[in-house]
C-alpha atoms as a PDB file:
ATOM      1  CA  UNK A   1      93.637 115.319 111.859  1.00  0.00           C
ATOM      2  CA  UNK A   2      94.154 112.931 109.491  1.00  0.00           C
ATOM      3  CA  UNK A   3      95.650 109.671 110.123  1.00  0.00           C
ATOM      4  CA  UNK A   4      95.540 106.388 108.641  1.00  0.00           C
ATOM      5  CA  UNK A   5      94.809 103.488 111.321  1.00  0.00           C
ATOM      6  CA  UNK A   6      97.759 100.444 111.704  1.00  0.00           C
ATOM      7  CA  UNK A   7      95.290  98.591 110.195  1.00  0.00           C
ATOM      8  CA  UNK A   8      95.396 100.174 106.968  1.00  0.00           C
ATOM      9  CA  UNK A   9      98.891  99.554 106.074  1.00  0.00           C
ATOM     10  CA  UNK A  10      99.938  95.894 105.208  1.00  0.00           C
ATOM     11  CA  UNK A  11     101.959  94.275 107.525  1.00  0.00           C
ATOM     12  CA  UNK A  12     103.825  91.860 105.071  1.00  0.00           C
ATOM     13  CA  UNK A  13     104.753  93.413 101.749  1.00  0.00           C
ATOM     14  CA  UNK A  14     107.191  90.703 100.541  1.00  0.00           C
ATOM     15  CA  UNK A  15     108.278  91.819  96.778  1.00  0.00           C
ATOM     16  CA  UNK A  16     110.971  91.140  94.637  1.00  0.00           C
ATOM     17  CA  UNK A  17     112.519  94.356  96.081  1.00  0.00           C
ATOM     18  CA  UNK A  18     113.304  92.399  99.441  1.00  0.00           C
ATOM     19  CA  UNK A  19     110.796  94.422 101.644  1.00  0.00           C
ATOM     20  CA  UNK A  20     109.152  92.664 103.834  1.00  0.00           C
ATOM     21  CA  UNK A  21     107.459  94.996 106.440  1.00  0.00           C
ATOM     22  CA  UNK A  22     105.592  97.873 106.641  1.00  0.00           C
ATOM     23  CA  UNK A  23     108.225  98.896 108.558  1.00  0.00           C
ATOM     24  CA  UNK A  24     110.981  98.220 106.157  1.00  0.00           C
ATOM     25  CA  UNK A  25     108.864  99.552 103.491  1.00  0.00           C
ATOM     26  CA  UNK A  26     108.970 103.881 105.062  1.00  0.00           C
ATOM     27  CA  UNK A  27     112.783 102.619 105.859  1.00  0.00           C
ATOM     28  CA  UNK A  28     113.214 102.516 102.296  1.00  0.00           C
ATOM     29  CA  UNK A  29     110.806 105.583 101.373  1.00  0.00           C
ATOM     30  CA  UNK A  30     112.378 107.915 104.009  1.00  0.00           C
ATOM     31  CA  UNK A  31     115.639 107.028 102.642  1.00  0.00           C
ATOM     32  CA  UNK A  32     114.740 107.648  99.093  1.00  0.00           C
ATOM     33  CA  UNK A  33     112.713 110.843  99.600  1.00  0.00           C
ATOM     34  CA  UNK A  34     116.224 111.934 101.889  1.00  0.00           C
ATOM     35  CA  UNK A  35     118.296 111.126  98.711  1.00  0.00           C
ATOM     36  CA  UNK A  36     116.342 113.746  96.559  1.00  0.00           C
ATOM     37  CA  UNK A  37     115.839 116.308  98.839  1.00  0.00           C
ATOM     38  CA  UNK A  38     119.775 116.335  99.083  1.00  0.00           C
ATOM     39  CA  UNK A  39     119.717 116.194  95.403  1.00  0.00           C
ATOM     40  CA  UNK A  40     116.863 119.079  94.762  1.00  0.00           C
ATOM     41  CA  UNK A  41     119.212 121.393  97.375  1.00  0.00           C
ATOM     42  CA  UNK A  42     122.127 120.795  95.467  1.00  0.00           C
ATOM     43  CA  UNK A  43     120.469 121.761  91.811  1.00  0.00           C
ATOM     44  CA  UNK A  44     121.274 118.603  90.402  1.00  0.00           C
ATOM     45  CA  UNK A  45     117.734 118.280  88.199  1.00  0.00           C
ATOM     46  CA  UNK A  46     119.240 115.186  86.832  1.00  0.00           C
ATOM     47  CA  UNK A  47     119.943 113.090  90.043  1.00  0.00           C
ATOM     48  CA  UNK A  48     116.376 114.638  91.225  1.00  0.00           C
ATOM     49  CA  UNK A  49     114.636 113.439  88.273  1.00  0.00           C
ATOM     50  CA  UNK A  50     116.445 110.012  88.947  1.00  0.00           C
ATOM     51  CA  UNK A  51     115.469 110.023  92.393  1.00  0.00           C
ATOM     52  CA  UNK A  52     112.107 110.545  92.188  1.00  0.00           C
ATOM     53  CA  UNK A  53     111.699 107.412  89.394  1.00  0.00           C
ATOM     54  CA  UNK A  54     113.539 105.535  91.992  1.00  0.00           C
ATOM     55  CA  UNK A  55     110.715 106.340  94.519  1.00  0.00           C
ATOM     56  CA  UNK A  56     107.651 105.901  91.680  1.00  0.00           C
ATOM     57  CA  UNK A  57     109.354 102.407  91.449  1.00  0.00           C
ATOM     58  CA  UNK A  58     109.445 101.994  95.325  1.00  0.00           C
ATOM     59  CA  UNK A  59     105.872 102.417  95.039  1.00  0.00           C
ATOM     60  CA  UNK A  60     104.886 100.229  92.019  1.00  0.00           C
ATOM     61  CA  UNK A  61     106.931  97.556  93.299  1.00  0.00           C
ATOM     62  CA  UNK A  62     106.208  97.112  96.687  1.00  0.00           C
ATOM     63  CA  UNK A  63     102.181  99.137  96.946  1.00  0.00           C
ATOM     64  CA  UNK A  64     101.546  98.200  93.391  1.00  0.00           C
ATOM     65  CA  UNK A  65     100.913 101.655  92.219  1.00  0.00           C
ATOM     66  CA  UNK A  66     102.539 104.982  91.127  1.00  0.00           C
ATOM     67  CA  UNK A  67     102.222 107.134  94.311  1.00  0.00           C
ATOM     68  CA  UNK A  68     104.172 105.649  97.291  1.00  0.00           C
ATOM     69  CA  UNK A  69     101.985 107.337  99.857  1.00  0.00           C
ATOM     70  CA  UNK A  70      99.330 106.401 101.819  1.00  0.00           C
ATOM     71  CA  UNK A  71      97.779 110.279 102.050  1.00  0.00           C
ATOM     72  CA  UNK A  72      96.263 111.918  99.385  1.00  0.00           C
ATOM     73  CA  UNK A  73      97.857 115.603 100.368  1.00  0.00           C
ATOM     74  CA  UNK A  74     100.936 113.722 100.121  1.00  0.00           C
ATOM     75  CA  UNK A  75     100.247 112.181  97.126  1.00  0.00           C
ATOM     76  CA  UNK A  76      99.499 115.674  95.219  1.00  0.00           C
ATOM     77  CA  UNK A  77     102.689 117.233  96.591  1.00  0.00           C
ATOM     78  CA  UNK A  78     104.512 114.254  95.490  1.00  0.00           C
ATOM     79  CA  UNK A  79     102.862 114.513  91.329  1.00  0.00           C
ATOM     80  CA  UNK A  80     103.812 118.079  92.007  1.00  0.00           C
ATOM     81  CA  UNK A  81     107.062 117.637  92.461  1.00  0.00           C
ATOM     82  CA  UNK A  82     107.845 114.890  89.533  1.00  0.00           C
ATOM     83  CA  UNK A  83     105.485 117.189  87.111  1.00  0.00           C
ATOM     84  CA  UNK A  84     108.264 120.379  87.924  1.00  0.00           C
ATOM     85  CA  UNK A  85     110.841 117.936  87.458  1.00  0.00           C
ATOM     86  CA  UNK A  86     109.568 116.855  84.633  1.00  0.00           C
ATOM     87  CA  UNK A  87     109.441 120.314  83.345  1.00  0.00           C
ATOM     88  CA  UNK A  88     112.816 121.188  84.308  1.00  0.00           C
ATOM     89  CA  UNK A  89     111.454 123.347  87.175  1.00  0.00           C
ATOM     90  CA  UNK A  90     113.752 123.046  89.838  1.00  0.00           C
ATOM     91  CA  UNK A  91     112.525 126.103  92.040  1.00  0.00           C
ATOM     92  CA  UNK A  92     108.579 124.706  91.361  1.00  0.00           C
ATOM     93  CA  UNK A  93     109.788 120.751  92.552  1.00  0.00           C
ATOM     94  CA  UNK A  94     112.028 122.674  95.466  1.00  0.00           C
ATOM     95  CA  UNK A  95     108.757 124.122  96.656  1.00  0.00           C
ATOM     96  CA  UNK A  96     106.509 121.172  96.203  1.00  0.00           C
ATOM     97  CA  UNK A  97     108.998 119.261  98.145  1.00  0.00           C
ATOM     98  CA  UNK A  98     108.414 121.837 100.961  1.00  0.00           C
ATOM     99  CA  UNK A  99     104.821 121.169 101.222  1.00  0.00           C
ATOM    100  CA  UNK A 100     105.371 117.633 101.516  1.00  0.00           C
ATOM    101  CA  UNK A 101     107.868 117.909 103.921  1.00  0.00           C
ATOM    102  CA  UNK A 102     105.177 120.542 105.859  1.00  0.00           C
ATOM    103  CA  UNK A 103     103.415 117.211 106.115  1.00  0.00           C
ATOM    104  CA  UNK A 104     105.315 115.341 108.019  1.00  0.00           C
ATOM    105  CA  UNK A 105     105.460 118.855 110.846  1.00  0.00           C
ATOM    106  CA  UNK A 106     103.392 118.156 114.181  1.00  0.00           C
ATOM    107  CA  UNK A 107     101.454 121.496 114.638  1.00  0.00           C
ATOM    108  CA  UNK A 108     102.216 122.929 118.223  1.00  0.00           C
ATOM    109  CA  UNK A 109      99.296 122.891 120.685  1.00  0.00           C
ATOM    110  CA  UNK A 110      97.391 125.905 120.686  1.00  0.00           C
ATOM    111  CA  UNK A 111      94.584 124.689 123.275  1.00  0.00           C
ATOM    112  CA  UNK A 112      94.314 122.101 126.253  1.00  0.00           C
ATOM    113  CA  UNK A 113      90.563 121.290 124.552  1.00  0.00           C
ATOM    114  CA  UNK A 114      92.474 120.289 120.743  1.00  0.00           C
ATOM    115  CA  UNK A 115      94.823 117.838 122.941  1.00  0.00           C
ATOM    116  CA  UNK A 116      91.706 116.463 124.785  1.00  0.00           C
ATOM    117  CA  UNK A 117      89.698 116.849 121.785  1.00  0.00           C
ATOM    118  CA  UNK A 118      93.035 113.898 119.541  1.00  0.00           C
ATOM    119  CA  UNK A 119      93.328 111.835 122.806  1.00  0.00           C
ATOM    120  CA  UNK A 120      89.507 110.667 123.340  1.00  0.00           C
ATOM    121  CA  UNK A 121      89.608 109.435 120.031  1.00  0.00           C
ATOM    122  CA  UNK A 122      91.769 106.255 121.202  1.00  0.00           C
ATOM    123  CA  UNK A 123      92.801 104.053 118.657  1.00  0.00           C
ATOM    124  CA  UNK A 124      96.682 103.880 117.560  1.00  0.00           C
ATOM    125  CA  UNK A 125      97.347 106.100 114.603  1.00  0.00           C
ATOM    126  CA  UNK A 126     100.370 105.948 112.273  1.00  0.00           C
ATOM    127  CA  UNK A 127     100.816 108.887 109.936  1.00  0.00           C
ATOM    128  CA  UNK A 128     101.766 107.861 106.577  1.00  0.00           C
END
């Protein structure tokens, strides 16, 4: 499983774009990745391309860096889907998007030993 500890992520992230939290900050993000999803269903490549600057900016302004998220999977599906966007490649950004949405999808318990297994590990985990 991979998880990044709550100690990973900065608590205060005050910025000139008026985020102040951590909290505030995935506010934002989830917002932002909502808007182009709803723009990548609809076909609008232009709005897409738009929203996904807007979410490259999130990220420079407030982690002070290009890729908004904290996991590297995440990450790669993310470049995936600006690089299709970038190519005009709506069906290739649609699909990206998919795998980073997959992502975010807790996988069902198979065994009683896996749930054991995550739960001895203690700790609080946040899943960024």
């Amino acid at each position: 499983m991979s998880a990044i500890s709550i100690s990973n992520i900065p608590t205060s992230l005050a910025t000139s774009s008026g985020i102040t939290s951590s909290a505030d900050y995935f506010k934002q993000r989830r917002a932002e990745v909502q808007q182009l999803d709803e723009a990548l269903q609809a076909g609008d490549l232009a709005t897409a391309q738009q929203d996904y600057n807007n979410i490259v900016a999130l990220g420079n302004n407030v982690l002070h860096r290009d890729n908004p998220f904290y996991r590297a999977d995440r990450g790669l599906d993310f470049n995936a889907i600006g690089g299709a966007l970038q190519n005009g490649n709506l069906t290739g950004a649609r699909q990206a998007f998919a795998a980073l949405e997959s992502t975010y999808r807790v996988p069902p318990a198979s065994t009683g030993s896996a749930r054991t297994a995550a739960g001895s590990e203690g700790g609080v985990n946040i899943i960024a």
